[in-house]
PDB file of N, CA and C in Angstrom:
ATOM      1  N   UNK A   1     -83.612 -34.996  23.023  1.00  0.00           N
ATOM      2  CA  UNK A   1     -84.156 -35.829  24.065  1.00  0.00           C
ATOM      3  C   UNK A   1     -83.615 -35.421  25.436  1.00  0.00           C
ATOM      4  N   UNK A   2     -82.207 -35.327  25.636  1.00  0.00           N
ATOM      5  CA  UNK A   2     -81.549 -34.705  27.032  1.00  0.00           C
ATOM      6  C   UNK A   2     -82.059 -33.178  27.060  1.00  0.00           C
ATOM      7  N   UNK A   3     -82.604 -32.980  28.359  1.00  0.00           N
ATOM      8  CA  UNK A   3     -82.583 -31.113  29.010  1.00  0.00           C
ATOM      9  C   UNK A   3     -81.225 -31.109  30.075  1.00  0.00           C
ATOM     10  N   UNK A   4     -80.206 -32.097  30.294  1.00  0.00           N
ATOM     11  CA  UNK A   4     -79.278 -32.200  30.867  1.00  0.00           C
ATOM     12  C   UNK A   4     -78.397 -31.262  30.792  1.00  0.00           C
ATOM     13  N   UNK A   5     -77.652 -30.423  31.554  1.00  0.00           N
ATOM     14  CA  UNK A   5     -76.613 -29.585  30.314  1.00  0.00           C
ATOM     15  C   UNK A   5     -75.024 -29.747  31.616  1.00  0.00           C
ATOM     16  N   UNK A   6     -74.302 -30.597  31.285  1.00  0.00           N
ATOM     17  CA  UNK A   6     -73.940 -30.647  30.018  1.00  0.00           C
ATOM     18  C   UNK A   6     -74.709 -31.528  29.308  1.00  0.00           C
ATOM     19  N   UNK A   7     -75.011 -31.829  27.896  1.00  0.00           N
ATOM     20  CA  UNK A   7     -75.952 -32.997  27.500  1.00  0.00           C
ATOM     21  C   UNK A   7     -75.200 -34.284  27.627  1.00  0.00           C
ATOM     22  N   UNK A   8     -76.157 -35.196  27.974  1.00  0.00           N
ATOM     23  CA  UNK A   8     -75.621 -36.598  28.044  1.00  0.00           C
ATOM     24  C   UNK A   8     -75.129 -36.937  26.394  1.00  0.00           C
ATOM     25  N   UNK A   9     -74.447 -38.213  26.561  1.00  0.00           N
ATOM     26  CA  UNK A   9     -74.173 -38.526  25.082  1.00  0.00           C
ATOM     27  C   UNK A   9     -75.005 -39.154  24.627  1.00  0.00           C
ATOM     28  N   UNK A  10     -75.338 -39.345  23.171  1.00  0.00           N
ATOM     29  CA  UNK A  10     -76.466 -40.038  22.908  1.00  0.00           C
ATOM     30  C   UNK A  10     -76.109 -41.499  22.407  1.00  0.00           C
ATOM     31  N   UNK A  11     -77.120 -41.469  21.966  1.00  0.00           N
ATOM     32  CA  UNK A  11     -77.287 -43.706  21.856  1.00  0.00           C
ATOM     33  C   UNK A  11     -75.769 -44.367  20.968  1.00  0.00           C
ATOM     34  N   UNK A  12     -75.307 -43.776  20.103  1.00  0.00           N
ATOM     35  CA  UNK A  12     -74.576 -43.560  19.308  1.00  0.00           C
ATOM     36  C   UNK A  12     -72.952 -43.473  19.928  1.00  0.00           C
ATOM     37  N   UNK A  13     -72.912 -43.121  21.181  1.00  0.00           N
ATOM     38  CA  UNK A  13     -71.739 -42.760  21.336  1.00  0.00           C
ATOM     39  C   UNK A  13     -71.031 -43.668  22.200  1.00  0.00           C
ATOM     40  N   UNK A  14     -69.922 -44.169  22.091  1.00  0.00           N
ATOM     41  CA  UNK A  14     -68.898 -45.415  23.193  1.00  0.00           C
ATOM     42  C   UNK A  14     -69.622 -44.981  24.624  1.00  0.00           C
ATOM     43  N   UNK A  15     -69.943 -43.468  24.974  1.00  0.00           N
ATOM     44  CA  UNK A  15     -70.066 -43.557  26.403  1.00  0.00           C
ATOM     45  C   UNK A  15     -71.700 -42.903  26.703  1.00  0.00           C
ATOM     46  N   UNK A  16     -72.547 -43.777  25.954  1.00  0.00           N
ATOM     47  CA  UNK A  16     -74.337 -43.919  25.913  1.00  0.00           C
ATOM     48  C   UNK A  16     -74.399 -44.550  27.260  1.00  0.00           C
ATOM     49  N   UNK A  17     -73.946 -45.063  28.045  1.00  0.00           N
ATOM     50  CA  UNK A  17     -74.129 -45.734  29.233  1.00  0.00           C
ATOM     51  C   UNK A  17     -74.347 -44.876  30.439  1.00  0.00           C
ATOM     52  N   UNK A  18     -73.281 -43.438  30.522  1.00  0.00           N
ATOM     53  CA  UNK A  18     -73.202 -42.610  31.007  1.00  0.00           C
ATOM     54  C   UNK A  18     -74.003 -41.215  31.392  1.00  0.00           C
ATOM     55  N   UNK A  19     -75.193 -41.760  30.367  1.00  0.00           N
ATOM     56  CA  UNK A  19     -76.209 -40.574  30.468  1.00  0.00           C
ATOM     57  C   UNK A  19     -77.076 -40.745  31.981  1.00  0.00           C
ATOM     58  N   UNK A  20     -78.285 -39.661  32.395  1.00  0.00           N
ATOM     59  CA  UNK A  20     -78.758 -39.630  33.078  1.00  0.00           C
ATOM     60  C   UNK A  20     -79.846 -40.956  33.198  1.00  0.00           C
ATOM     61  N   UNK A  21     -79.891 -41.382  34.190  1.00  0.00           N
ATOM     62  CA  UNK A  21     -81.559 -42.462  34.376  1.00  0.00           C
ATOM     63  C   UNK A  21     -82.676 -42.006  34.255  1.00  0.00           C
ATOM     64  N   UNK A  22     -83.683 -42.403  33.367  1.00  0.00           N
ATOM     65  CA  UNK A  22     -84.829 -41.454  33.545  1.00  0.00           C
ATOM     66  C   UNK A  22     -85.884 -41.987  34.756  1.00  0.00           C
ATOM     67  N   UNK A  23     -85.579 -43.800  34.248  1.00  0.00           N
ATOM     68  CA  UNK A  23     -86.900 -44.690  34.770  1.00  0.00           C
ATOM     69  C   UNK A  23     -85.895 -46.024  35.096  1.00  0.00           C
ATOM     70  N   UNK A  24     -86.181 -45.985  36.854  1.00  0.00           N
ATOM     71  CA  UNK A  24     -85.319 -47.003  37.445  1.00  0.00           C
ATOM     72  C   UNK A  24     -86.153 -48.322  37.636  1.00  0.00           C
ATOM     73  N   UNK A  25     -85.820 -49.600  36.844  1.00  0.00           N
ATOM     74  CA  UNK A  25     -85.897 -50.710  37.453  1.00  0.00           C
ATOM     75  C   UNK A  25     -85.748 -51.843  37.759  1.00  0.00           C
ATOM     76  N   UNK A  26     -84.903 -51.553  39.193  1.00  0.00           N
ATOM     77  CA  UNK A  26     -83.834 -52.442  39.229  1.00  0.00           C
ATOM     78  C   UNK A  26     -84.489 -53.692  40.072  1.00  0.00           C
ATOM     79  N   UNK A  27     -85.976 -53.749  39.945  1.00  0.00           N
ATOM     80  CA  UNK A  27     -86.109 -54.727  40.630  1.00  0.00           C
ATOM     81  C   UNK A  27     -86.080 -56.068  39.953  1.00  0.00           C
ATOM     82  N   UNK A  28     -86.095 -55.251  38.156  1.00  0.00           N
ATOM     83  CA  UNK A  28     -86.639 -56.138  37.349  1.00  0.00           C
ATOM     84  C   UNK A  28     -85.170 -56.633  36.771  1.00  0.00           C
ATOM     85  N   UNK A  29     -84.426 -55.360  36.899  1.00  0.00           N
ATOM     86  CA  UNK A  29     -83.287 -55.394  36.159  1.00  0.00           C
ATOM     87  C   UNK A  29     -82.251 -54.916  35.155  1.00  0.00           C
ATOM     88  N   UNK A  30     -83.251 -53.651  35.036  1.00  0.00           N
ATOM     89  CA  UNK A  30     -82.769 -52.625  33.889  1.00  0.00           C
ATOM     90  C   UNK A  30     -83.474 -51.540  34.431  1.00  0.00           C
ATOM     91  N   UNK A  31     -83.173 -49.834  33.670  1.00  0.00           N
ATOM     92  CA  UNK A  31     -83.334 -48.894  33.518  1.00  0.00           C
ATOM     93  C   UNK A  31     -83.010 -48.257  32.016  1.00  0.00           C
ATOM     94  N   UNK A  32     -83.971 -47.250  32.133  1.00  0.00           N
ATOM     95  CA  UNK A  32     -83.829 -46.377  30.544  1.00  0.00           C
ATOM     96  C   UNK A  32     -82.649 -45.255  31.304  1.00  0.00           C
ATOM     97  N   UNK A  33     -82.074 -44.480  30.328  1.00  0.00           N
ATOM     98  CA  UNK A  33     -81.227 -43.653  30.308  1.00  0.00           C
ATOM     99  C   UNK A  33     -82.139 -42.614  29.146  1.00  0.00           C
ATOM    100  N   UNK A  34     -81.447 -41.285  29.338  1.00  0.00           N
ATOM    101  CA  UNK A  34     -82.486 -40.061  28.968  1.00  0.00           C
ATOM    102  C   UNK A  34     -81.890 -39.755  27.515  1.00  0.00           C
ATOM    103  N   UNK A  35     -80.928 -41.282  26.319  1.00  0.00           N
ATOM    104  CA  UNK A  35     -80.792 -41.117  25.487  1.00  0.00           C
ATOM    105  C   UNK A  35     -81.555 -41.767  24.988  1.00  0.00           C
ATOM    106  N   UNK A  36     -82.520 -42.661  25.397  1.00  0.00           N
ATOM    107  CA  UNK A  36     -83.077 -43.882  25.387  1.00  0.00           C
ATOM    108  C   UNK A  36     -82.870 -45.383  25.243  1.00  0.00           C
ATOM    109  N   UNK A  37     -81.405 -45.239  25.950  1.00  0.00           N
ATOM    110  CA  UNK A  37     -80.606 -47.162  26.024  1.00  0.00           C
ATOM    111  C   UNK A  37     -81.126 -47.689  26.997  1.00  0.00           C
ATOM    112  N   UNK A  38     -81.489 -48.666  27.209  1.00  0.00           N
ATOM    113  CA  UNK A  38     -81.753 -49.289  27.769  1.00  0.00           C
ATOM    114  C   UNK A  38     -80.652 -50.781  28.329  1.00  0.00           C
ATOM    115  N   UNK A  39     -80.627 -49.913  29.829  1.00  0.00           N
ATOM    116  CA  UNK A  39     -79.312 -50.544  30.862  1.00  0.00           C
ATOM    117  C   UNK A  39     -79.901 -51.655  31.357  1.00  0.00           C
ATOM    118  N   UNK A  40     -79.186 -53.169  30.790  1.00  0.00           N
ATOM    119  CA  UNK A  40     -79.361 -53.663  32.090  1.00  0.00           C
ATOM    120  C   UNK A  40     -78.294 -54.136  33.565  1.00  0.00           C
ATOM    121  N   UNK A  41     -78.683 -54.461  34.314  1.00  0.00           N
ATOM    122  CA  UNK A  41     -78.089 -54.581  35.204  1.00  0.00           C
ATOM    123  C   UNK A  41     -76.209 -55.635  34.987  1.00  0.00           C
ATOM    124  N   UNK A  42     -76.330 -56.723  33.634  1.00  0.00           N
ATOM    125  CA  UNK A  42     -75.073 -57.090  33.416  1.00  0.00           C
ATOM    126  C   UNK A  42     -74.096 -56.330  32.643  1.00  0.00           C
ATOM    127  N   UNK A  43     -75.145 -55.257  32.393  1.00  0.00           N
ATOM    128  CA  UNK A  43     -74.005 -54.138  31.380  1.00  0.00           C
ATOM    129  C   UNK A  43     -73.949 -54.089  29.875  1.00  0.00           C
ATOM    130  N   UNK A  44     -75.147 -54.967  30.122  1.00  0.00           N
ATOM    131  CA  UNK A  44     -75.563 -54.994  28.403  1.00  0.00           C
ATOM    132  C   UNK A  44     -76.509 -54.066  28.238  1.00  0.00           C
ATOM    133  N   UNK A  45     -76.409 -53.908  27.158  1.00  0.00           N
ATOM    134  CA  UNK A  45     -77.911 -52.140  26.515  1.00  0.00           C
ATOM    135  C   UNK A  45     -78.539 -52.561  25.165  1.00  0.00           C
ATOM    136  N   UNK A  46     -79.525 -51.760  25.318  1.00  0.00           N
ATOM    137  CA  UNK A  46     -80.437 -51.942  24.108  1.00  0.00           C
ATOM    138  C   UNK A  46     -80.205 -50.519  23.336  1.00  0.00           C
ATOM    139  N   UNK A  47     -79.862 -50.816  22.259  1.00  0.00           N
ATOM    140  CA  UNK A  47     -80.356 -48.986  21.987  1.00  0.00           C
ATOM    141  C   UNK A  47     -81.529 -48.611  21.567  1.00  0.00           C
ATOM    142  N   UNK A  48     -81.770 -47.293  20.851  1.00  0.00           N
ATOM    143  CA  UNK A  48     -83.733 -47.339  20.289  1.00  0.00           C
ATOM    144  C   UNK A  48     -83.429 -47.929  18.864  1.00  0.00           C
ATOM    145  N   UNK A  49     -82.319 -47.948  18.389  1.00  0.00           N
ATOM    146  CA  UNK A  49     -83.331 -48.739  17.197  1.00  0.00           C
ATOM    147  C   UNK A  49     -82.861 -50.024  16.788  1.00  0.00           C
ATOM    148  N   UNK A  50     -82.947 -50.627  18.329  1.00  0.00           N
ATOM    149  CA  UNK A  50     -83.061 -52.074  18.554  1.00  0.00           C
ATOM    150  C   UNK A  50     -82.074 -53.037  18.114  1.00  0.00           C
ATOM    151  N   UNK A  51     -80.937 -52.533  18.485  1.00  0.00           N
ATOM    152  CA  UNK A  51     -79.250 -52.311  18.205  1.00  0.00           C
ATOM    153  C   UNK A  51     -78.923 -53.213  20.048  1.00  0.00           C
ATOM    154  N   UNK A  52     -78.566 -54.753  19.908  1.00  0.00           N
ATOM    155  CA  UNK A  52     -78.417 -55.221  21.308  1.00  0.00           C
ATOM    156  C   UNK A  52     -77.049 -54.967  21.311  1.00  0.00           C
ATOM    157  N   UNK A  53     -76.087 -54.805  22.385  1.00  0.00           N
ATOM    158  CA  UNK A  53     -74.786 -54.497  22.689  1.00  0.00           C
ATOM    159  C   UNK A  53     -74.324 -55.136  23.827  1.00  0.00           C
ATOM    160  N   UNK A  54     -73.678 -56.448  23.999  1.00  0.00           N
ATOM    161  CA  UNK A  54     -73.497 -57.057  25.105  1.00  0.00           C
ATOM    162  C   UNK A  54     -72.094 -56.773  25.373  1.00  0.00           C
ATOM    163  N   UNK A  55     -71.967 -57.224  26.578  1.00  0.00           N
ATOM    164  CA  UNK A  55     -70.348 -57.340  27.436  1.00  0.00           C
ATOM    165  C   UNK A  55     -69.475 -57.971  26.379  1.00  0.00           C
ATOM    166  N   UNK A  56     -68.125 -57.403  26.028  1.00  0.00           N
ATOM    167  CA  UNK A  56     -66.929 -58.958  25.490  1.00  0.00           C
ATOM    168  C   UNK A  56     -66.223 -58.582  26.940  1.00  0.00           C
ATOM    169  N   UNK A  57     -66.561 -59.978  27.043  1.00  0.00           N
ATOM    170  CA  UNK A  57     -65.335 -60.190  28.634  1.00  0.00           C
ATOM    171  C   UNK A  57     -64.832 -61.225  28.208  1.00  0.00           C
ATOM    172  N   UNK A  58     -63.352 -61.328  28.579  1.00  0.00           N
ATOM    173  CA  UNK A  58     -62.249 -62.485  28.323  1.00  0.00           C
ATOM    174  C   UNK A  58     -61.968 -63.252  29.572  1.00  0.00           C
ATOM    175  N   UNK A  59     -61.987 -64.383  28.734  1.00  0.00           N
ATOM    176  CA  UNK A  59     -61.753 -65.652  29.719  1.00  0.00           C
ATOM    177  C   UNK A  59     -60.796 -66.041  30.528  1.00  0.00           C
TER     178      UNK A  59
END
């Protein structure tokens, strides 16, 4: 899926967040990344096979 080189990491990896943006929108509130996670703006992601991954933040 990445033509990036070095390649981004993929969906799979602690640092999937870090890949390239393919499709920005931040008006709405999210963007895809070119592993196909899906960022949103609180830092939570979707991955592709529909794997949700939210923030643990401590109180």
């Amino acid at each position: 899926m990445c033509d990036h080189t070095p390649r981004c990491p993929s969906a799979d990896d602690p640092a999937c967040c870090s890949a390239h943006v393919t499709a920005d929108h931040n008006e709405q509130g999210w963007c895809r990344l070119c592993n196909g996670v899906i960022l949103f703006d609180d830092g939570a992601y979707l991955r592709p096979d529909g794997t949700a991954v939210s923030l643990q933040r401590s109180a």
